[in-house]
Protein backbone atom coordinates (compact mmCIF):
# COMPACT_ATOMS: atom_id res chain seq x y z
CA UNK A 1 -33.54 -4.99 -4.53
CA UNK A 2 -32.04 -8.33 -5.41
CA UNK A 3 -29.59 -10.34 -2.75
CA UNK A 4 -26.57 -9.59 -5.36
CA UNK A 5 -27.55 -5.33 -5.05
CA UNK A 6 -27.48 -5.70 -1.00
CA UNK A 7 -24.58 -3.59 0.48
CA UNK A 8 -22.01 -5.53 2.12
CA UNK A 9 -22.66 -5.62 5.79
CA UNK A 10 -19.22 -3.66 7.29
CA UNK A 11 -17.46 -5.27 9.84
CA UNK A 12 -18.04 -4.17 13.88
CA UNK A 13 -14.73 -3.98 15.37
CA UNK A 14 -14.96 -3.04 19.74
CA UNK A 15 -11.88 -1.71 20.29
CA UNK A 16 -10.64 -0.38 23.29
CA UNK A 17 -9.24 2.95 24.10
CA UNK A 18 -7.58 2.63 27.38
CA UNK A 19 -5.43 0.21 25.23
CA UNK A 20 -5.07 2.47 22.52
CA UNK A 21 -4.07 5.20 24.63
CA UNK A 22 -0.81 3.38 26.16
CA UNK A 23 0.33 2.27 22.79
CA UNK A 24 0.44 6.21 21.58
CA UNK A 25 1.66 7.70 24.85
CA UNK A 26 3.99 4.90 24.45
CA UNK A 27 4.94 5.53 21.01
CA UNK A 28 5.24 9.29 21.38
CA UNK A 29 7.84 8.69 24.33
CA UNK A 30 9.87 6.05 23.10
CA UNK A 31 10.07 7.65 19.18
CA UNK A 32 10.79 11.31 21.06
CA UNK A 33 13.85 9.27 22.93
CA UNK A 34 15.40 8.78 19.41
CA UNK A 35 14.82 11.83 17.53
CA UNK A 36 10.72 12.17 17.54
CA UNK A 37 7.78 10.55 15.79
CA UNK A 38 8.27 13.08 12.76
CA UNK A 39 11.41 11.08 11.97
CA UNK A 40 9.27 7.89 11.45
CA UNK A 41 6.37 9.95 9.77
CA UNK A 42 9.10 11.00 7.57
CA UNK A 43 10.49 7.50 6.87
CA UNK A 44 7.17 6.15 6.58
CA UNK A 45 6.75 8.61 3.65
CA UNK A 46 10.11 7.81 1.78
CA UNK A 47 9.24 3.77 1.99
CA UNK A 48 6.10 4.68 0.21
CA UNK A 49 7.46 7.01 -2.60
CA UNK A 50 10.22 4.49 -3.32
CA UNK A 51 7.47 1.85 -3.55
CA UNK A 52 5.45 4.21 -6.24
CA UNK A 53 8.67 4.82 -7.89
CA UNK A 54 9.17 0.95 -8.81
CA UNK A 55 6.11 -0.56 -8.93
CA UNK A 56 3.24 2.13 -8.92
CA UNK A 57 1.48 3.70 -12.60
CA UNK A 58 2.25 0.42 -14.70
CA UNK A 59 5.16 0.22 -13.79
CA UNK A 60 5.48 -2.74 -12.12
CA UNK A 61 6.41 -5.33 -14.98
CA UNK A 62 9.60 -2.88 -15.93
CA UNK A 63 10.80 -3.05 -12.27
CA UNK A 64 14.29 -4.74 -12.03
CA UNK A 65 15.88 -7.36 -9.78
CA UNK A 66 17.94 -4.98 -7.74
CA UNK A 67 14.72 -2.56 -7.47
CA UNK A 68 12.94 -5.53 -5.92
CA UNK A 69 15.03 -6.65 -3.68
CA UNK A 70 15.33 -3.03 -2.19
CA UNK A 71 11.56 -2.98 -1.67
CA UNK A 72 11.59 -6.98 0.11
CA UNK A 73 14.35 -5.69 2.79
CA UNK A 74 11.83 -2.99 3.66
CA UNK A 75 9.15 -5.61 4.44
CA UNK A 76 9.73 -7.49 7.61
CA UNK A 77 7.46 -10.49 7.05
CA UNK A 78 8.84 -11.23 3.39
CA UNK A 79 12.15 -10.60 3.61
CA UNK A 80 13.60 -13.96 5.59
CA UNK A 81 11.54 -16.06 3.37
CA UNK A 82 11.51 -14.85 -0.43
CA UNK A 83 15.04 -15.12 -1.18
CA UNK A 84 13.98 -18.04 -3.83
CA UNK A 85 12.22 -15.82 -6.16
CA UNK A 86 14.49 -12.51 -5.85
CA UNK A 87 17.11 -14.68 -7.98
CA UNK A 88 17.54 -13.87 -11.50
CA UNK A 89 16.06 -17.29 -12.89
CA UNK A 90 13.23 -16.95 -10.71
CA UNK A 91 12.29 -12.96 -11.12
CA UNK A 92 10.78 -12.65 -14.09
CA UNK A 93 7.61 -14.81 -12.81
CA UNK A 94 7.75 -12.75 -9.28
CA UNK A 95 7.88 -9.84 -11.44
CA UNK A 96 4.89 -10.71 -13.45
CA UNK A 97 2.84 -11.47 -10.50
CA UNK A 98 3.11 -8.55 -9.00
CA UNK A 99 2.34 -6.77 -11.85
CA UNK A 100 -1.05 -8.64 -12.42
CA UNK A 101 -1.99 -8.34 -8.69
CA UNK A 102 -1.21 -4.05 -9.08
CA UNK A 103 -3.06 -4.29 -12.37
CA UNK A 104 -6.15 -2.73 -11.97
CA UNK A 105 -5.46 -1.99 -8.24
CA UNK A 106 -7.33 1.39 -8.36
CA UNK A 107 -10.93 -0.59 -7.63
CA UNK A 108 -10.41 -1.93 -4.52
CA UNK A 109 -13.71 -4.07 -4.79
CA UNK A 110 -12.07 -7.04 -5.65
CA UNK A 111 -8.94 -6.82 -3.51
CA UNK A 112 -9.79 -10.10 -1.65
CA UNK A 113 -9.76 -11.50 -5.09
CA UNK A 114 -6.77 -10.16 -6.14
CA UNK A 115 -4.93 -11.19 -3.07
CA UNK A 116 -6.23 -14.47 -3.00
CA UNK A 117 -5.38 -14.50 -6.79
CA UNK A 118 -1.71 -13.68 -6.21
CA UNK A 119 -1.84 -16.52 -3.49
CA UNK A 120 -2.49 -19.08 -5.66
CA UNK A 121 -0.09 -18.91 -7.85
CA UNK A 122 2.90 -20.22 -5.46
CA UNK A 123 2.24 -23.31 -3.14
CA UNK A 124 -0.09 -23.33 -0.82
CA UNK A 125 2.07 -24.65 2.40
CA UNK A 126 3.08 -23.06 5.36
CA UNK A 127 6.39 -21.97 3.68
CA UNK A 128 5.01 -19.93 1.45
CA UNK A 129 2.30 -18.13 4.06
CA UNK A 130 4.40 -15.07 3.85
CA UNK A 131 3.14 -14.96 0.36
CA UNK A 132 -0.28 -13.63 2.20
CA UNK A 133 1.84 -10.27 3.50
CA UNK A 134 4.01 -10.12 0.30
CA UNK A 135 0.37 -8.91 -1.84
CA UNK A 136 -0.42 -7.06 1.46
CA UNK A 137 2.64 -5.34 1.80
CA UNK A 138 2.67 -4.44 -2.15
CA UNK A 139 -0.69 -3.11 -1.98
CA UNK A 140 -0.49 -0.40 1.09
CA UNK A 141 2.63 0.52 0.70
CA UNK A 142 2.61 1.28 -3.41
CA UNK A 143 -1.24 3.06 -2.59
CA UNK A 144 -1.48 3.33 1.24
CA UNK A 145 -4.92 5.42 0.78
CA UNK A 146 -6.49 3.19 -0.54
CA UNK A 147 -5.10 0.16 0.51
CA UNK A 148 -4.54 -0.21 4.93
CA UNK A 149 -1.97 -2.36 6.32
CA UNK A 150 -3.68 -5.96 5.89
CA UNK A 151 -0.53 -7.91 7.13
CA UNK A 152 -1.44 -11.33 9.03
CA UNK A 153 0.55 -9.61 12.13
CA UNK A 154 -2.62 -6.85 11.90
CA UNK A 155 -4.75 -9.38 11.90
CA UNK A 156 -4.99 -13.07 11.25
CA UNK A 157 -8.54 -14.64 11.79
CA UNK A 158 -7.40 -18.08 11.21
CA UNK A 159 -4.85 -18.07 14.14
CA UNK A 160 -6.62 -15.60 16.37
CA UNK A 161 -3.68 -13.40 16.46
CA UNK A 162 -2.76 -9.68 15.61
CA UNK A 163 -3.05 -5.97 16.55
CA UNK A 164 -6.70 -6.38 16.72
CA UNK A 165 -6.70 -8.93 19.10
CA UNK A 166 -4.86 -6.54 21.30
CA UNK A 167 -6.77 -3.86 21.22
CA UNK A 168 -10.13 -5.61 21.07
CA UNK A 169 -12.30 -4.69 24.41
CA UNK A 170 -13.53 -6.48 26.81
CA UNK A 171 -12.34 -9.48 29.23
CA UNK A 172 -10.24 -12.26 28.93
CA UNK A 173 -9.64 -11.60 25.29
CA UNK A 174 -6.68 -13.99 25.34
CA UNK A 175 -8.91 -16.65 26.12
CA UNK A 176 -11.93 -15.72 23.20
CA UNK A 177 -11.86 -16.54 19.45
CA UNK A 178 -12.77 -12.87 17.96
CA UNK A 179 -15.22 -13.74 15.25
CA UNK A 180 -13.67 -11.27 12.54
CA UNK A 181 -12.95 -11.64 9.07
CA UNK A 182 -9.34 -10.91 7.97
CA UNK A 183 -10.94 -8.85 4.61
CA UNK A 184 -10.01 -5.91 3.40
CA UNK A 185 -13.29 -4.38 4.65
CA UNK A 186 -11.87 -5.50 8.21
CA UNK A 187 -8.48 -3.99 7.69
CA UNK A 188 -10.38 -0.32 5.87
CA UNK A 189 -12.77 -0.53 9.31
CA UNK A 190 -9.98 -0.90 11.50
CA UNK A 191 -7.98 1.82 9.87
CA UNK A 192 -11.18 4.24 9.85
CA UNK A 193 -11.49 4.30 13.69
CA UNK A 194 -8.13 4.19 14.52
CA UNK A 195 -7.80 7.55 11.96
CA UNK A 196 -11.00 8.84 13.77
CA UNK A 197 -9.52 8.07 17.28
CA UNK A 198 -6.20 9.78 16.82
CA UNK A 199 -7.81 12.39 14.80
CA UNK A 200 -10.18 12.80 18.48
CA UNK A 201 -7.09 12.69 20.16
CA UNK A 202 -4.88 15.85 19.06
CA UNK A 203 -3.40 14.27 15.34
CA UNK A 204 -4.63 15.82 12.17
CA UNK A 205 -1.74 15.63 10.24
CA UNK A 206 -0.19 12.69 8.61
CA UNK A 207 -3.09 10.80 10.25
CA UNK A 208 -2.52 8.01 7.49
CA UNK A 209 1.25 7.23 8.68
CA UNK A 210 0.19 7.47 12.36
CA UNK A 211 -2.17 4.42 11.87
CA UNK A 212 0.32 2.51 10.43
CA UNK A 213 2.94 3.62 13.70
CA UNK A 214 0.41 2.88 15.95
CA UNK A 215 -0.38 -0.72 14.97
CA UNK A 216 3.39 -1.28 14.51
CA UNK A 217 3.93 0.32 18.57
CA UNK A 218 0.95 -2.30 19.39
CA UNK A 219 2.35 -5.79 17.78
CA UNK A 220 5.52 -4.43 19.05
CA UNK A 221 4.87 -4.17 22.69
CA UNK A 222 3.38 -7.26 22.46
CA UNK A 223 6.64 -9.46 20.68
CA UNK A 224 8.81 -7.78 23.28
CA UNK A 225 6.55 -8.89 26.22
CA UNK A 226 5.27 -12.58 24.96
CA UNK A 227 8.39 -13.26 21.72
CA UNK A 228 6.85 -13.61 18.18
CA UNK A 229 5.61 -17.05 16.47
CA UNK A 230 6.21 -16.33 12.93
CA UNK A 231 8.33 -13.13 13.40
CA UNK A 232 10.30 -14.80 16.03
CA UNK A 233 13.59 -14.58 13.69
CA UNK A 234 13.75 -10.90 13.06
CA UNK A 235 12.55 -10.72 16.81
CA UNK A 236 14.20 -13.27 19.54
CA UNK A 237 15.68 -10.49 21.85
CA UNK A 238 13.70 -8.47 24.15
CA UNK A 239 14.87 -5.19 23.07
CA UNK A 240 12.91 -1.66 23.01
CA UNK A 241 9.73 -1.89 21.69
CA UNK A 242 10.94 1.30 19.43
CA UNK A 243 13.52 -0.93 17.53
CA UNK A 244 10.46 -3.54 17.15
CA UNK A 245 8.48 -0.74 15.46
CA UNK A 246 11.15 -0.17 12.94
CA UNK A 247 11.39 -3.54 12.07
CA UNK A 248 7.24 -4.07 11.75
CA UNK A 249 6.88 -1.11 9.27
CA UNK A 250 10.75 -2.57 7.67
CA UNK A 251 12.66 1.03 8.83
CA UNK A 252 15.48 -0.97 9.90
CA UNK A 253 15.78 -2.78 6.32
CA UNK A 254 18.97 -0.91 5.00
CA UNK A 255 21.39 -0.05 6.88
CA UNK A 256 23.76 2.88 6.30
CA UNK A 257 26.18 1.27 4.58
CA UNK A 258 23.92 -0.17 2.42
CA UNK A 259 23.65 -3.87 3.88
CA UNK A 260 20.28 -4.86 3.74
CA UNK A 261 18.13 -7.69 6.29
CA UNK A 262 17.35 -9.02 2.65
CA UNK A 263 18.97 -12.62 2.25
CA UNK A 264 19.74 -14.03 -0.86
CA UNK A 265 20.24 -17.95 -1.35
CA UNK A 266 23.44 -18.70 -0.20
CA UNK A 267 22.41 -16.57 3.20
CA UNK A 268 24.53 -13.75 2.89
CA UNK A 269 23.11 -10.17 3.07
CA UNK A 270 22.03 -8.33 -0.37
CA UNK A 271 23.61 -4.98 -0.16
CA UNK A 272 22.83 -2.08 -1.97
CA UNK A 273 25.44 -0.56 -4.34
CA UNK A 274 23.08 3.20 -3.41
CA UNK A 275 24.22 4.07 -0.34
CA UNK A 276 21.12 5.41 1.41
CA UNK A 277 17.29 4.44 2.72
CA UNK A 278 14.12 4.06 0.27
CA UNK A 279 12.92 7.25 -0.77
């Protein structure tokens, strides 16, 4: 066998789950406080169907301006910082780039590739790092089977920050650099034994849409204890964790009355002229 016919050699991820075990009583007990966790599992489902609607089967490079910015409010890391592209002059190329990184997007083999593809197409500065979660956000939430959450707030190996740091096991881990890629075999690991933990732990259904709540319930515990670094505008006040959750997985995005957490460039809120949530 030659070295280029070797399997990849899958990431080991030692997660704890004592932690993992507060974040889902926790998340069962706050969610059941405002209606239960089958609202969100609902939500969850509606954010991904409107995403498949506008982007998903080639359809991508027909999506239109207004479509677009409906799918940025519902994406909490992109939606304070991509107001320069989601203006008519500036579209078209946005459009097109999405389109190329979806293109194809049933192999998964080359997703590092086609993220890091996508990247390089906009400047490479720390203003446009939410560029990063913009392909991840695309990816999971247009195909969320095959594609996990791969946000930098799931997991960031360059800053030694994310979910996984706070659920990794073992002592100190504030204090230790986790030596982890930030992949997408990483991310498909992680979501694998979080699936096979809740699965072990009484959910069957849905299992999917639970990973993605439970991640959301872990960051969000943590910006309401320590504040955020590169969330900390959607999340300066120390409010229920629940509300943080929301705005993670971008459930608070619209609003009922159809004003969005989507800014356009003179600051003001885009606001929908449909009158109702994704889905």
């Amino acid at each position: 066998m030659t070295a280029a016919a070797l399997p990849a050699v899958r990431p080991s991820l030692e997660l704890s789950g004592p932690k993992l075990a507060v974040a889902l009583e926790s998340l069962v007990v706050r969610s059941d406080e405002r209606g239960g966790i089958e609202r969100y599992v609902e939500a969850m489902a509606r954010k991904f169907a409107a995403f498949r609607e506008i982007l998903g089967e080639g359809r991508a490079d027909r999506a239109d301006l207004a479509q677009v910015r409906r799918l940025c409010a519902c994406m909490a890391t992109v939606r304070r910082r991509a107001s320069r592209y989601l203006e008519p002059e500036a579209f078209p190329r946005l459009r097109a780039h999405i389109a190329d990184l979806l293109d194809g997007a049933t192999r998964t083999d080359d997703a590092d590739a086609r993220i890091a593809a996508f990247c390089a197409v906009f400047p490479g500065d720390r203003e446009h790092r939410f560029v990063r979660d913009l392909a991840a956000e695309i990816l999971h939430n247009v195909d969320p089977e095959r594609y996990p959450p791969m946000t930098r707030w799931v997991w960031d190996a360059q800053c030694n920050t994310g979910v996984l740091r706070e659920i990794w096991h073992g002592e100190d881990v504030d204090h230790r650099t986790i030596d982890v890629p930030d992949g997408y075999d990483t991310f498909v690991v992680l979501r694998e034994e979080l699936a096979g933990w809740l699965t072990a732990n009484g959910v069957y259904r849905d299992v999917t849409i639970y990973v993605d709540l439970l991640l959301a319930q872990v960051y969000a515990t943590y910006v309401a204890e320590q504040g955020g670094s590169y969330l900390r505008a959607d999340f300066s006040s120390h409010e229920d964790p629940m509300l943080h959750v929301q705005r993670m997985l971008g459930l608070d995005g619209i609003a009922p009355d159809g004003r969005t957490r989507l800014k356009v460039s003179d600051g003001t809120a885009f606001v929908l002229d449909e009158r109702r949530l994704p889905g």
